[in-house]
C-alpha atoms as a PDB file:
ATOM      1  CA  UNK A   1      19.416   3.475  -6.001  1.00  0.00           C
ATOM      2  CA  UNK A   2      17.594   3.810  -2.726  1.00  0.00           C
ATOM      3  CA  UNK A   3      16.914   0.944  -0.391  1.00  0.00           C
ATOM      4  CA  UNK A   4      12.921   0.233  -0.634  1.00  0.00           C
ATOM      5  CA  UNK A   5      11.177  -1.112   2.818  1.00  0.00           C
ATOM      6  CA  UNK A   6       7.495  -2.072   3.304  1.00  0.00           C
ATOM      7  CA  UNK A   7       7.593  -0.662   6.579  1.00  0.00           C
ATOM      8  CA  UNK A   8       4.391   1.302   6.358  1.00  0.00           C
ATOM      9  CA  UNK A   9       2.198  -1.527   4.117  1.00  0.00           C
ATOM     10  CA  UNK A  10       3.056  -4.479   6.790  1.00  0.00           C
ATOM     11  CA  UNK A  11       2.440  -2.025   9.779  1.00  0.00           C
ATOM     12  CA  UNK A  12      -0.876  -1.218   8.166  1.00  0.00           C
ATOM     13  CA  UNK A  13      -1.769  -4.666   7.291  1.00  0.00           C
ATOM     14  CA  UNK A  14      -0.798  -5.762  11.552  1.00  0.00           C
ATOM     15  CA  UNK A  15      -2.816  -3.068  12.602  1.00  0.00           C
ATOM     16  CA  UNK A  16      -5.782  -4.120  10.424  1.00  0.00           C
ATOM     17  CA  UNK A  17      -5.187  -7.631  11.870  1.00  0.00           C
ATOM     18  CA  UNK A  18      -4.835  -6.515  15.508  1.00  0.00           C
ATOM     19  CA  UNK A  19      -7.483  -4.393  15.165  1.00  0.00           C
ATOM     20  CA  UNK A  20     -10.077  -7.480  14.174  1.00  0.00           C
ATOM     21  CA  UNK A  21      -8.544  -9.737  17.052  1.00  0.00           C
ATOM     22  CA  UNK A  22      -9.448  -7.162  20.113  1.00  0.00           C
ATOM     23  CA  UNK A  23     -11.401  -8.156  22.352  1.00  0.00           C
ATOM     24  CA  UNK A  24      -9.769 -12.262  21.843  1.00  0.00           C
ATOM     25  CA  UNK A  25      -8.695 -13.598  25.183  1.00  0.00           C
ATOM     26  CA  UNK A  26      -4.896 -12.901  26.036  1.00  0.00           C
ATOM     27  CA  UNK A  27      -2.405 -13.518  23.527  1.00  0.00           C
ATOM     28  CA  UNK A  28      -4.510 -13.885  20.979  1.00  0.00           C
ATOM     29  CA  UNK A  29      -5.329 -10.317  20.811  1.00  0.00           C
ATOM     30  CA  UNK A  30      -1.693  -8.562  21.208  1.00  0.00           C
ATOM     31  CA  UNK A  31       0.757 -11.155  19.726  1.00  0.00           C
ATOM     32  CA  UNK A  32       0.694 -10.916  15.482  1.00  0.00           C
ATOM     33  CA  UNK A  33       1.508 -14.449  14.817  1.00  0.00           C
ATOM     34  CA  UNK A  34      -1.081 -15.962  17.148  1.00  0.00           C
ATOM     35  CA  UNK A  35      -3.585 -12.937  16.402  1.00  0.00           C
ATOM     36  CA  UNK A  36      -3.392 -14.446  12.588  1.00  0.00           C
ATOM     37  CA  UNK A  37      -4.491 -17.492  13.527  1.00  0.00           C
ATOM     38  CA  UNK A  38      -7.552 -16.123  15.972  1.00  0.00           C
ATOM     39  CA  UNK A  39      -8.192 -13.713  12.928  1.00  0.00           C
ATOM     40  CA  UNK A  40      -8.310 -16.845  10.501  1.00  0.00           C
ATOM     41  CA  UNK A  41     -10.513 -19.140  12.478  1.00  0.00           C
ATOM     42  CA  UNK A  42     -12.715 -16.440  13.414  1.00  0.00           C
ATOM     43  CA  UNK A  43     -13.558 -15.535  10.288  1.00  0.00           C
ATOM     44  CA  UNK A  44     -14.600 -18.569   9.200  1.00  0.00           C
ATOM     45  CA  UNK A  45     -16.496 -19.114  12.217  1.00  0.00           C
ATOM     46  CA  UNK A  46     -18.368 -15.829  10.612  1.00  0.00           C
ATOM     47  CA  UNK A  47     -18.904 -17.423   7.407  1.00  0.00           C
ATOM     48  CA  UNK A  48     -20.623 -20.210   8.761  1.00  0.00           C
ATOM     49  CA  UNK A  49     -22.799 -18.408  10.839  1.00  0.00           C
ATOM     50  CA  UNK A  50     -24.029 -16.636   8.376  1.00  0.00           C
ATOM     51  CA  UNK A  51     -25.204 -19.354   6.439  1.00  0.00           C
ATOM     52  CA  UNK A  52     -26.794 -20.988   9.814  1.00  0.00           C
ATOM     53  CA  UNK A  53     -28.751 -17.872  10.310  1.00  0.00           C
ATOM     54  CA  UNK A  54     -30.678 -18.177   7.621  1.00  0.00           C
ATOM     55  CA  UNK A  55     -31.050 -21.541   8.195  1.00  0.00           C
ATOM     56  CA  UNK A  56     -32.531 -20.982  12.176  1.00  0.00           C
ATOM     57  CA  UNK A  57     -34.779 -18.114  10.559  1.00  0.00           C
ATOM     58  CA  UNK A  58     -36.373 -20.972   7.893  1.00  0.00           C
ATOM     59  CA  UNK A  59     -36.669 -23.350  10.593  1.00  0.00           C
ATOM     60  CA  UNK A  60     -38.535 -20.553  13.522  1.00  0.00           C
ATOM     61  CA  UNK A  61     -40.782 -19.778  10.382  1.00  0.00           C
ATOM     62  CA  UNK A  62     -41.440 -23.535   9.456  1.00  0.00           C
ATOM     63  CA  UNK A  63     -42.468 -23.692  13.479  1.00  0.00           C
ATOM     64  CA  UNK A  64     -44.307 -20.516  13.247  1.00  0.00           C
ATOM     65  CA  UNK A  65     -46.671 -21.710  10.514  1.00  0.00           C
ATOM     66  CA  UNK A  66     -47.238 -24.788  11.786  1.00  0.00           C
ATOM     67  CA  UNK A  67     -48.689 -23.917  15.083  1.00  0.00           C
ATOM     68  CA  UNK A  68     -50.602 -21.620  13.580  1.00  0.00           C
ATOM     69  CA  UNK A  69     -51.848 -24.538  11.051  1.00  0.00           C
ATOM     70  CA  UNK A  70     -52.661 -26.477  14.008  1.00  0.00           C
ATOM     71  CA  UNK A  71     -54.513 -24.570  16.066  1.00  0.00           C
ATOM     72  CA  UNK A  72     -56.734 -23.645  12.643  1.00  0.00           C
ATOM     73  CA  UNK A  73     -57.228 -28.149  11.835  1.00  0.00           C
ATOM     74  CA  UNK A  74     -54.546 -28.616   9.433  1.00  0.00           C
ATOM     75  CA  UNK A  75     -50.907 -29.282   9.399  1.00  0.00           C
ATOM     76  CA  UNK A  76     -47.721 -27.571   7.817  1.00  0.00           C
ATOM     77  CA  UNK A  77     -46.944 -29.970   4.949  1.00  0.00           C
ATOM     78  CA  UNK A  78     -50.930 -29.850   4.121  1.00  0.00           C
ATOM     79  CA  UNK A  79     -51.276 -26.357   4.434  1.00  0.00           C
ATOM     80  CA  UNK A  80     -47.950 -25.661   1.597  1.00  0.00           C
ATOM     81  CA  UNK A  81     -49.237 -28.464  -0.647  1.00  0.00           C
ATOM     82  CA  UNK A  82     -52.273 -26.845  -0.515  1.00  0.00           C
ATOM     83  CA  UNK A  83     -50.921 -23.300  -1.314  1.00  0.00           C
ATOM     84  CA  UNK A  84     -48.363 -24.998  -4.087  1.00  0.00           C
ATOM     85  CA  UNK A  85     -51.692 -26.447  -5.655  1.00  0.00           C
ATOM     86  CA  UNK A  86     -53.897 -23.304  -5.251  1.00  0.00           C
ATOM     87  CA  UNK A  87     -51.101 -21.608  -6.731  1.00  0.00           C
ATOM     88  CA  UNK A  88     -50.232 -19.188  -4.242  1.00  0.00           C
ATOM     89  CA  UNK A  89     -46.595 -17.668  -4.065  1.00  0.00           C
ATOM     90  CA  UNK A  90     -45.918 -16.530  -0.480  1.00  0.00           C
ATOM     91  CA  UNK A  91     -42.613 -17.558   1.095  1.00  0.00           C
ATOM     92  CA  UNK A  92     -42.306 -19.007   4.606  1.00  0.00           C
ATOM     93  CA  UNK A  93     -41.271 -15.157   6.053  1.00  0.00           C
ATOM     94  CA  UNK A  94     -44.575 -13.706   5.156  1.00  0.00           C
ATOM     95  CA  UNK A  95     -46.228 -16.332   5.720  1.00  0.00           C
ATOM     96  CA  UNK A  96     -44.779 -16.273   9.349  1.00  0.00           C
ATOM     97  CA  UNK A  97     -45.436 -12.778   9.888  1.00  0.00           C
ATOM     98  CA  UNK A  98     -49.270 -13.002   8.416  1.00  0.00           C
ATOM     99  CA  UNK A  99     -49.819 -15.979  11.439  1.00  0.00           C
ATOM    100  CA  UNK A 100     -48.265 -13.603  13.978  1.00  0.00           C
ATOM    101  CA  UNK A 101     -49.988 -10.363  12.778  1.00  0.00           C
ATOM    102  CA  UNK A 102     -53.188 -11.129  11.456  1.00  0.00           C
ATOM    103  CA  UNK A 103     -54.477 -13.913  12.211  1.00  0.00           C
ATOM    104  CA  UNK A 104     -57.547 -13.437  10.949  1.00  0.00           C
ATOM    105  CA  UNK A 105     -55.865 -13.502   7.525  1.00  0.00           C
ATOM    106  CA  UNK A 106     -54.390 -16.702   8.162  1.00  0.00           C
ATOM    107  CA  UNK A 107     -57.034 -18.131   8.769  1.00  0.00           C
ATOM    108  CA  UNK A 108     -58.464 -17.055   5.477  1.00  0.00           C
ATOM    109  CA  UNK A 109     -55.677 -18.507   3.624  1.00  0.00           C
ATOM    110  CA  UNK A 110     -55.716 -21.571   5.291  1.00  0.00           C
ATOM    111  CA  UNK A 111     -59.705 -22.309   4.344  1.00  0.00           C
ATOM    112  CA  UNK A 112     -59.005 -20.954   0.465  1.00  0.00           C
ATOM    113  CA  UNK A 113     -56.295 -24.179   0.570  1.00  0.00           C
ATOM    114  CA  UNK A 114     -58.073 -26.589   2.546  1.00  0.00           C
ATOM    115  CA  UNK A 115     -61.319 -26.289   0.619  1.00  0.00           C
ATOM    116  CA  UNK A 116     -59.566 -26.107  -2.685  1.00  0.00           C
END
């Protein structure tokens, strides 16, 4: 029976791993063992990020609308419990956008609330 060796699958599965680590500082990016590691943590570096980027994108919006609230005689937590009340579904992106775009819209939107 011939001798089996995984030869070509752990080579493949290195050079996937040195492959994500270039660019890491020194060792890090040449060495396997500590290339695992960098690999490891910087993935889940990644995965938190990606959950705080849509949490700094909520919170420029948030900031976004209420300036735009402010400058028009209201305030941000009026102006949604006014649009939860009128019965108006527009999330805090669009919302965002129409106070950057068109402000002339806004300001439409915010009146329809206030005065309802």
């Amino acid at each position: 029976m011939a001798r089996v060796t995984y030869a070509v699958p752990s080579r493949k599965r290195r050079k996937r791993v040195l492959e994500r680590a270039k660019g890491f500082y020194g060792y890090r990016s040449r060495n396997i063992r500590t290339a695992y590691d960098a690999v490891d943590k910087a993935m889940q570096h990644a995965y938190v990020g990606r959950k705080q980027k849509k949490q700094q994108y909520r919170a420029l919006w948030v900031v976004r609308i209420n300036i735009a609230c402010r400058e028009l005689g209201t305030t941000y937590s009026k102006f949604i419990d006014g649009l939860h009340k009128a019965g108006i579904e527009l999330n805090r992106k669009v919302l965002a956008d129409l106070a950057v775009t068109e402000p002339q819209e806004f300001k439409a939107l915010v009146e329809k609330v206030t005065q309802g």
